[in-house]
C-alpha atoms as a PDB file:
ATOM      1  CA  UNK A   1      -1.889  69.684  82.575  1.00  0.00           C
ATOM      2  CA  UNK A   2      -3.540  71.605  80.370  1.00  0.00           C
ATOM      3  CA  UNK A   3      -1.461  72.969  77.774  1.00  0.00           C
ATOM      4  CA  UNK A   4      -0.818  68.913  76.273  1.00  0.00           C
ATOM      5  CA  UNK A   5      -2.484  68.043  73.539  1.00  0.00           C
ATOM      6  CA  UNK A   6      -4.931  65.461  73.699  1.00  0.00           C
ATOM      7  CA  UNK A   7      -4.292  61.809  72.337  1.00  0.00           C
ATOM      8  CA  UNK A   8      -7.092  60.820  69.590  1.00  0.00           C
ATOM      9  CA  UNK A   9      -7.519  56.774  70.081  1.00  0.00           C
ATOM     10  CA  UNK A  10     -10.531  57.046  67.717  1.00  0.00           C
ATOM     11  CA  UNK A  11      -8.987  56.886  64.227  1.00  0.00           C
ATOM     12  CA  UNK A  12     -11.889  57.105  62.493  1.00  0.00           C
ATOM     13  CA  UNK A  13     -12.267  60.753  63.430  1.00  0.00           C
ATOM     14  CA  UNK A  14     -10.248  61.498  59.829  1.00  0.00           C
ATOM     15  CA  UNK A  15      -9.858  58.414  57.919  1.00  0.00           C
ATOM     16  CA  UNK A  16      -9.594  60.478  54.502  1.00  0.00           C
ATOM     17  CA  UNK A  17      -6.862  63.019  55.210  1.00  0.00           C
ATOM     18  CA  UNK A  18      -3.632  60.623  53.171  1.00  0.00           C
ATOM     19  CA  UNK A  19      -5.900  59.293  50.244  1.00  0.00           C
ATOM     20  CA  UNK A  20      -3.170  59.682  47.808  1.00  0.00           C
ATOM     21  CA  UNK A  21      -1.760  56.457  48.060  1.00  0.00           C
ATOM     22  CA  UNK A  22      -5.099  54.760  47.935  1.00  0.00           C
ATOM     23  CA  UNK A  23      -6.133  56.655  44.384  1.00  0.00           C
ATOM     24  CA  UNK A  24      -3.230  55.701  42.611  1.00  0.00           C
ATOM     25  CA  UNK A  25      -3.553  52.163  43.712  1.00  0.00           C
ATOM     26  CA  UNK A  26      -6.987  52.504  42.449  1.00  0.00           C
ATOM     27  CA  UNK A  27      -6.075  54.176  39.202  1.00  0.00           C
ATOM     28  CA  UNK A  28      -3.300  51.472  38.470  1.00  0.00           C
ATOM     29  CA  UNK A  29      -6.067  48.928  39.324  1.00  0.00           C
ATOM     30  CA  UNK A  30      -8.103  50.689  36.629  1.00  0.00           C
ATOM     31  CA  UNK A  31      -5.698  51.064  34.394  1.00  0.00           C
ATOM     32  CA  UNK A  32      -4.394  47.370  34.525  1.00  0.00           C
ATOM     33  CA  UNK A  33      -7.937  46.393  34.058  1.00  0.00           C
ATOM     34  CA  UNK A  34      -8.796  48.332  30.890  1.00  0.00           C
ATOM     35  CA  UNK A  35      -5.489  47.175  29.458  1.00  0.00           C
ATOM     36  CA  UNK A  36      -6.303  43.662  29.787  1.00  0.00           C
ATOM     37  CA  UNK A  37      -9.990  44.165  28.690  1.00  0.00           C
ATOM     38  CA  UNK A  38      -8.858  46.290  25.452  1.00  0.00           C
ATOM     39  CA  UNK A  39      -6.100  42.945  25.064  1.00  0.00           C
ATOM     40  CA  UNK A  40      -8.847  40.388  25.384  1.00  0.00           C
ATOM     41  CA  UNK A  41     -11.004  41.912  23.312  1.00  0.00           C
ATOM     42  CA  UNK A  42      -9.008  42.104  20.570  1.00  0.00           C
ATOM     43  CA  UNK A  43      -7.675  38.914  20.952  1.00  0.00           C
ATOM     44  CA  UNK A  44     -11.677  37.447  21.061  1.00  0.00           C
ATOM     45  CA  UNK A  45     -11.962  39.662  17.381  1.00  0.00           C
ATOM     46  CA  UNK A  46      -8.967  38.215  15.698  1.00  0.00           C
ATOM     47  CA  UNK A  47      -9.681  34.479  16.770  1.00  0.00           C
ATOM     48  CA  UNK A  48     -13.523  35.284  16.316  1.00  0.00           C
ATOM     49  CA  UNK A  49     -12.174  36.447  12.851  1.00  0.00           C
ATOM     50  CA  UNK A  50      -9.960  33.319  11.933  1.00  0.00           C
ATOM     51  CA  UNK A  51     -12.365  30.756  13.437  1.00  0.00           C
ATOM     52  CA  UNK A  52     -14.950  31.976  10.696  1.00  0.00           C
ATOM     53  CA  UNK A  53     -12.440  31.801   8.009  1.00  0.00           C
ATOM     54  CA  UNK A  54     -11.416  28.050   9.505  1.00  0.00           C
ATOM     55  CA  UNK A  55     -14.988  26.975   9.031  1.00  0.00           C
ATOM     56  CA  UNK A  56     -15.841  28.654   5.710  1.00  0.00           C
ATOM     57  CA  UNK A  57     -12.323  27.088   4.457  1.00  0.00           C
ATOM     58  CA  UNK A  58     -13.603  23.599   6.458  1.00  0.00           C
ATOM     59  CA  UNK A  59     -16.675  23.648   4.929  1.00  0.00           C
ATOM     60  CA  UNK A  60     -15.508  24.079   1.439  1.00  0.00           C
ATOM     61  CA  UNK A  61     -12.758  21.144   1.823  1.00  0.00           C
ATOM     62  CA  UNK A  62     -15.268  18.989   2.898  1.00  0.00           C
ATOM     63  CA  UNK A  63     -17.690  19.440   0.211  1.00  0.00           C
ATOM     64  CA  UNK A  64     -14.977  19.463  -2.062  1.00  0.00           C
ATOM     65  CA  UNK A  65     -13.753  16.014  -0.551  1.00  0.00           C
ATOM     66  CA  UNK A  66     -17.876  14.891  -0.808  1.00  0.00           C
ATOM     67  CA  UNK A  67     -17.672  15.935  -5.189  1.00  0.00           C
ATOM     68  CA  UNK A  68     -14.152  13.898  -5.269  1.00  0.00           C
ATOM     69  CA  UNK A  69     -15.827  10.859  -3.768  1.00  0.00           C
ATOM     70  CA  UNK A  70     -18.529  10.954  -5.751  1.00  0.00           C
ATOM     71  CA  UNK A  71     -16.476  11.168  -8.861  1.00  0.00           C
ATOM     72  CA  UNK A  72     -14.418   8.447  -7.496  1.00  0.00           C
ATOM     73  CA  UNK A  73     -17.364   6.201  -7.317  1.00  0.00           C
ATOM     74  CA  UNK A  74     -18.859   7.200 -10.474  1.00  0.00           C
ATOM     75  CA  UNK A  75     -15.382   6.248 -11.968  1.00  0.00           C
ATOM     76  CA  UNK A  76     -15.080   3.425  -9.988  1.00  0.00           C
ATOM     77  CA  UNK A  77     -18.653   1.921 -11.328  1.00  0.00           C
ATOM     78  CA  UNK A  78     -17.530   3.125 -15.208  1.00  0.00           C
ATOM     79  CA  UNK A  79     -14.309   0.921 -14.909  1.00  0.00           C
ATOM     80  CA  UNK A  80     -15.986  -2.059 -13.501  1.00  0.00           C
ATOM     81  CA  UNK A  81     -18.679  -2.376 -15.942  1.00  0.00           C
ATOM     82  CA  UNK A  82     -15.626  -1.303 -18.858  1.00  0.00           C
ATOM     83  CA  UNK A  83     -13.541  -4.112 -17.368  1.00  0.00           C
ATOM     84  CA  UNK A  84     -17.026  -6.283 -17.385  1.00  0.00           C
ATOM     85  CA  UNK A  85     -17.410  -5.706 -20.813  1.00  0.00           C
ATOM     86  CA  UNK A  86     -13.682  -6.470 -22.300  1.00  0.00           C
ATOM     87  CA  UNK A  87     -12.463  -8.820 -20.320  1.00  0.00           C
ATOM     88  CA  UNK A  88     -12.560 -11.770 -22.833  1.00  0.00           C
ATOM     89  CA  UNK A  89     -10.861  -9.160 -25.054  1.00  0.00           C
ATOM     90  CA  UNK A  90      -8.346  -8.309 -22.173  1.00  0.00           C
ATOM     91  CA  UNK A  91      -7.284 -11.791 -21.340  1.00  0.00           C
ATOM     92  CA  UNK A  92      -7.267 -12.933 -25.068  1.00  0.00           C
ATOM     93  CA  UNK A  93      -4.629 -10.103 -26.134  1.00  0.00           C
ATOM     94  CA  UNK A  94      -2.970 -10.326 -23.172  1.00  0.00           C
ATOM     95  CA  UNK A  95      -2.481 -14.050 -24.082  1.00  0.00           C
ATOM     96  CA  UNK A  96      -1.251 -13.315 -27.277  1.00  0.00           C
ATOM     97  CA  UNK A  97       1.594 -11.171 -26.300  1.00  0.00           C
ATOM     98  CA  UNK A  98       2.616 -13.696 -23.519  1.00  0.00           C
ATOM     99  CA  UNK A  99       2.928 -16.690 -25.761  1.00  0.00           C
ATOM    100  CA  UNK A 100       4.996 -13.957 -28.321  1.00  0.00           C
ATOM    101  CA  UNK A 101       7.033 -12.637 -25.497  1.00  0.00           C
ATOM    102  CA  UNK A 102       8.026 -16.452 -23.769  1.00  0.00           C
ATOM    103  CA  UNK A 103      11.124 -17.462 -24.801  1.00  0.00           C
ATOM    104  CA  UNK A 104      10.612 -21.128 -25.981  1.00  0.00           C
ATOM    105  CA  UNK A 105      14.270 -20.717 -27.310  1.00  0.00           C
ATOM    106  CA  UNK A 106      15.081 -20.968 -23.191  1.00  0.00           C
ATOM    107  CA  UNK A 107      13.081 -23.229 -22.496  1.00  0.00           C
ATOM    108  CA  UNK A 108      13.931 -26.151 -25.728  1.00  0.00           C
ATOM    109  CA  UNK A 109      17.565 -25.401 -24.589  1.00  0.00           C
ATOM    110  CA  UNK A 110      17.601 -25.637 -20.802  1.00  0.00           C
ATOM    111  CA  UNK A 111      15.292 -29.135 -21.436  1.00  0.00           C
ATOM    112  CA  UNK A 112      17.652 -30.258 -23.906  1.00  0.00           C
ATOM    113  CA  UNK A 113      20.733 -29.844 -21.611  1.00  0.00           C
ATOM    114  CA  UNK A 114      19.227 -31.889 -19.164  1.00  0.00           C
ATOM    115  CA  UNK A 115      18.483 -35.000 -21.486  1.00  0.00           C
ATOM    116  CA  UNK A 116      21.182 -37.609 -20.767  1.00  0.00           C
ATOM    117  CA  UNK A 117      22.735 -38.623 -24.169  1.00  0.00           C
ATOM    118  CA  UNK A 118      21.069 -41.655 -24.020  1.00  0.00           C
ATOM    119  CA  UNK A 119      17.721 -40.284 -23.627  1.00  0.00           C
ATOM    120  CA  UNK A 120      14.947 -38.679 -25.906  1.00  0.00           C
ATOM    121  CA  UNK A 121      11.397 -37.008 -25.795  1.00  0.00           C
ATOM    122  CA  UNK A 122       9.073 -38.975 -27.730  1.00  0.00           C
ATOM    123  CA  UNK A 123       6.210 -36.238 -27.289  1.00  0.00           C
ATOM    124  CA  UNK A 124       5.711 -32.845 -25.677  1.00  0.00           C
ATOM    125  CA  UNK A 125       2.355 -30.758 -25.052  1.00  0.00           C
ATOM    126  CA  UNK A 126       3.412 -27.630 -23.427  1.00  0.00           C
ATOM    127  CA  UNK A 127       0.440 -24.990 -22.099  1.00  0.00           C
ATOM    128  CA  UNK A 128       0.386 -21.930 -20.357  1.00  0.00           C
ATOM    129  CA  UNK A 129      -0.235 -21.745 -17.127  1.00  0.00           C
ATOM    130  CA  UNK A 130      -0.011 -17.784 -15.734  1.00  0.00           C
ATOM    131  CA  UNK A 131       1.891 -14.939 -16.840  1.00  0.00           C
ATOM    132  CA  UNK A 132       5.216 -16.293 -16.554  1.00  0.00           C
ATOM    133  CA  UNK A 133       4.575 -20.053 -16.376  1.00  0.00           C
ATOM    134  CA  UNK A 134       4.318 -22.854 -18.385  1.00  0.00           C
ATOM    135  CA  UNK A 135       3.266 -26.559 -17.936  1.00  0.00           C
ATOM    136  CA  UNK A 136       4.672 -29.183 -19.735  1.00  0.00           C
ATOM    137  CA  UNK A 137       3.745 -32.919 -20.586  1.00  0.00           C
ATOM    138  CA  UNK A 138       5.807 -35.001 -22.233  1.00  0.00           C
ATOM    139  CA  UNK A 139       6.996 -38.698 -22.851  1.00  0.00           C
ATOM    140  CA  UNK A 140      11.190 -39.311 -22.270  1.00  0.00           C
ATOM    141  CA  UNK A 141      12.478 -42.572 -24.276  1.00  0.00           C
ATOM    142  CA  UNK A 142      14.931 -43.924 -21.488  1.00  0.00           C
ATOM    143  CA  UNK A 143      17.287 -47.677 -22.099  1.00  0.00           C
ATOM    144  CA  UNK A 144      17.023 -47.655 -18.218  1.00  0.00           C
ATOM    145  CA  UNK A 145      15.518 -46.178 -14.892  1.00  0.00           C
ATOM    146  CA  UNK A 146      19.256 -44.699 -13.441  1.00  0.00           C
ATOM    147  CA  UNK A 147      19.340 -42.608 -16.975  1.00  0.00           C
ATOM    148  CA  UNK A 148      15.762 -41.402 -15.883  1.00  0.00           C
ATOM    149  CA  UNK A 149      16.931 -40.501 -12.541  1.00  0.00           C
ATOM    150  CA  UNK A 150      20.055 -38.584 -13.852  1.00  0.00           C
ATOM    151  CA  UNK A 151      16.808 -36.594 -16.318  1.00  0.00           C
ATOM    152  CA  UNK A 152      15.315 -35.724 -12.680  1.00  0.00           C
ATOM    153  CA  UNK A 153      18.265 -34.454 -11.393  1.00  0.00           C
ATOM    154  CA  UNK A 154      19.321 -32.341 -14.046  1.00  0.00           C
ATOM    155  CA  UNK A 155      15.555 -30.852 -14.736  1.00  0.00           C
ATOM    156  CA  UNK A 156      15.621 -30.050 -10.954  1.00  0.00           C
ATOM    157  CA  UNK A 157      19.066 -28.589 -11.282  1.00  0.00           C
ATOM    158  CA  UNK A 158      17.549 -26.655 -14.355  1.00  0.00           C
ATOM    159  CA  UNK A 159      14.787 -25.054 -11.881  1.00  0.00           C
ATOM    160  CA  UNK A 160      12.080 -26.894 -13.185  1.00  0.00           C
ATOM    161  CA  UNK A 161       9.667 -27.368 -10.666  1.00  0.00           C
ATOM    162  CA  UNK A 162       6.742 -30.121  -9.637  1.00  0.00           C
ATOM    163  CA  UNK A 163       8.764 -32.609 -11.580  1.00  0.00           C
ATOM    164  CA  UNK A 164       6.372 -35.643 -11.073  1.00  0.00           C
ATOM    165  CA  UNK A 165       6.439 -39.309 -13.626  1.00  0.00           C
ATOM    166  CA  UNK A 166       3.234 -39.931 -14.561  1.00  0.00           C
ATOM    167  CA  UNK A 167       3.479 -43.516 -15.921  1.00  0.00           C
ATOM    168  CA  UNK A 168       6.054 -45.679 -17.564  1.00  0.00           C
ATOM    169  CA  UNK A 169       5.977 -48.487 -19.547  1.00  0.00           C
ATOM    170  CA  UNK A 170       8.364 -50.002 -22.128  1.00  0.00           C
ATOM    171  CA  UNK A 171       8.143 -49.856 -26.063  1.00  0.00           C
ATOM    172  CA  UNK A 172       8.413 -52.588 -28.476  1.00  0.00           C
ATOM    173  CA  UNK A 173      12.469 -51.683 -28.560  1.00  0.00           C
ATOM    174  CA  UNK A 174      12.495 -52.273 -24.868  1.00  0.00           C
ATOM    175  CA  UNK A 175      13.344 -49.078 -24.073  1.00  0.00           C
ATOM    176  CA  UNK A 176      11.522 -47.323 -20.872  1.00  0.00           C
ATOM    177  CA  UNK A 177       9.024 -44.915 -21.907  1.00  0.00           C
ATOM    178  CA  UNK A 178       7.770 -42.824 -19.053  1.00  0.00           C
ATOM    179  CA  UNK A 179       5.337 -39.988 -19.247  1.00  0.00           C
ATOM    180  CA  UNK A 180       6.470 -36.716 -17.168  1.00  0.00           C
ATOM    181  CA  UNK A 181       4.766 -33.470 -15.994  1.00  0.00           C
ATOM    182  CA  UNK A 182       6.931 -30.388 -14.908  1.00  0.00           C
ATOM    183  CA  UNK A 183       6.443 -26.919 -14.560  1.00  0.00           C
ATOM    184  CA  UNK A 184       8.535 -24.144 -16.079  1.00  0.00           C
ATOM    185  CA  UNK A 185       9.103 -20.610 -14.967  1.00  0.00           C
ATOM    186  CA  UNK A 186      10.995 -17.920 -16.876  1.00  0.00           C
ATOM    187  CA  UNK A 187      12.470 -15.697 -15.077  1.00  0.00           C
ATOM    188  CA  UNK A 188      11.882 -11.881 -16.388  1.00  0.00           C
END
């Protein structure tokens, strides 16, 4: 009983003899780990590197923006005290080239076609009203009230609008004189 080799149950006895396996674990661990170091440090670089040209660039938009506002209200303050200034002038020439641009032409004609043939203005007073409006006063010469009805109809029909009889009376023919306000719009 000798000659048999003896059983070693303590392991530890030679716990380095295959260490091959466990260096090129280690190595690949070492490797992988400088790899993804050298990667994440040059990723930090070239984000470090555009996140200082983002802010430089943000910084310059924004003072940019900051000399375009102030130009804006430095503008802003020149065109209000400009407007300020010519208004009166503004409003009077604008006037002028209103009343030379309405077309009183339209306006005689479509009043005209809606005068019954028995009917007749006595007076008119037109004025202008806004930029494409016009109000007009005037006195209608009627021999009856259905003729001035049949004048309300065909004014409406005519788009004039706020059509309203502001008094009537009768003349020394006997005819029925009534005073009318309407409102005319061109249409552009």
């Amino acid at each position: 009983m000798k000659n048999q080799k003896r059983i070693s149950i303590n392991l530890a006895t030679h716990p380095m003899r295959n260490n091959r396996l466990f260096y090129l674990f280690f190595g690949l661990l070492a490797g992988c780990s400088v790899f993804v170091s050298v990667l994440a440090g040059y990723t930090y670089i070239r984000y470090r590197d555009k996140n200082t040209n983002f802010l430089r660039t943000k910084t310059q938009i924004e003072e940019k923006l900051r000399n375009v506002q102030r130009e804006e209200r430095r503008l802003s303050t020149q065109i209000e005290k400009a407007s300020q200034k010519y208004q009166g002038r503004i409003d009077l020439v604008n006037t002028l080239i209103y009343r030379k641009s309405f077309s009183w032409l339209n306006f005689l004609s479509a009043l005209e076609e809606s005068l019954p043939g028995s009917c007749f203005i006595v007076s008119l007073a037109p004025s202008l009203k806004e930029n494409s409006k016009i109000e007009v006063r005037f006195k209608v010469a009627s021999p009856n009230l259905r003729e001035l009805l049949v004048l309300n109809r065909n004014l409406a029909k005519k788009n004039f609008t706020e059509i309203r009889t502001v008094s009537e009376g009768r003349n020394a023919e006997g005819l029925l004189v009534s005073e009318m306000t309407l409102i005319y719009e061109r249409i552009i």
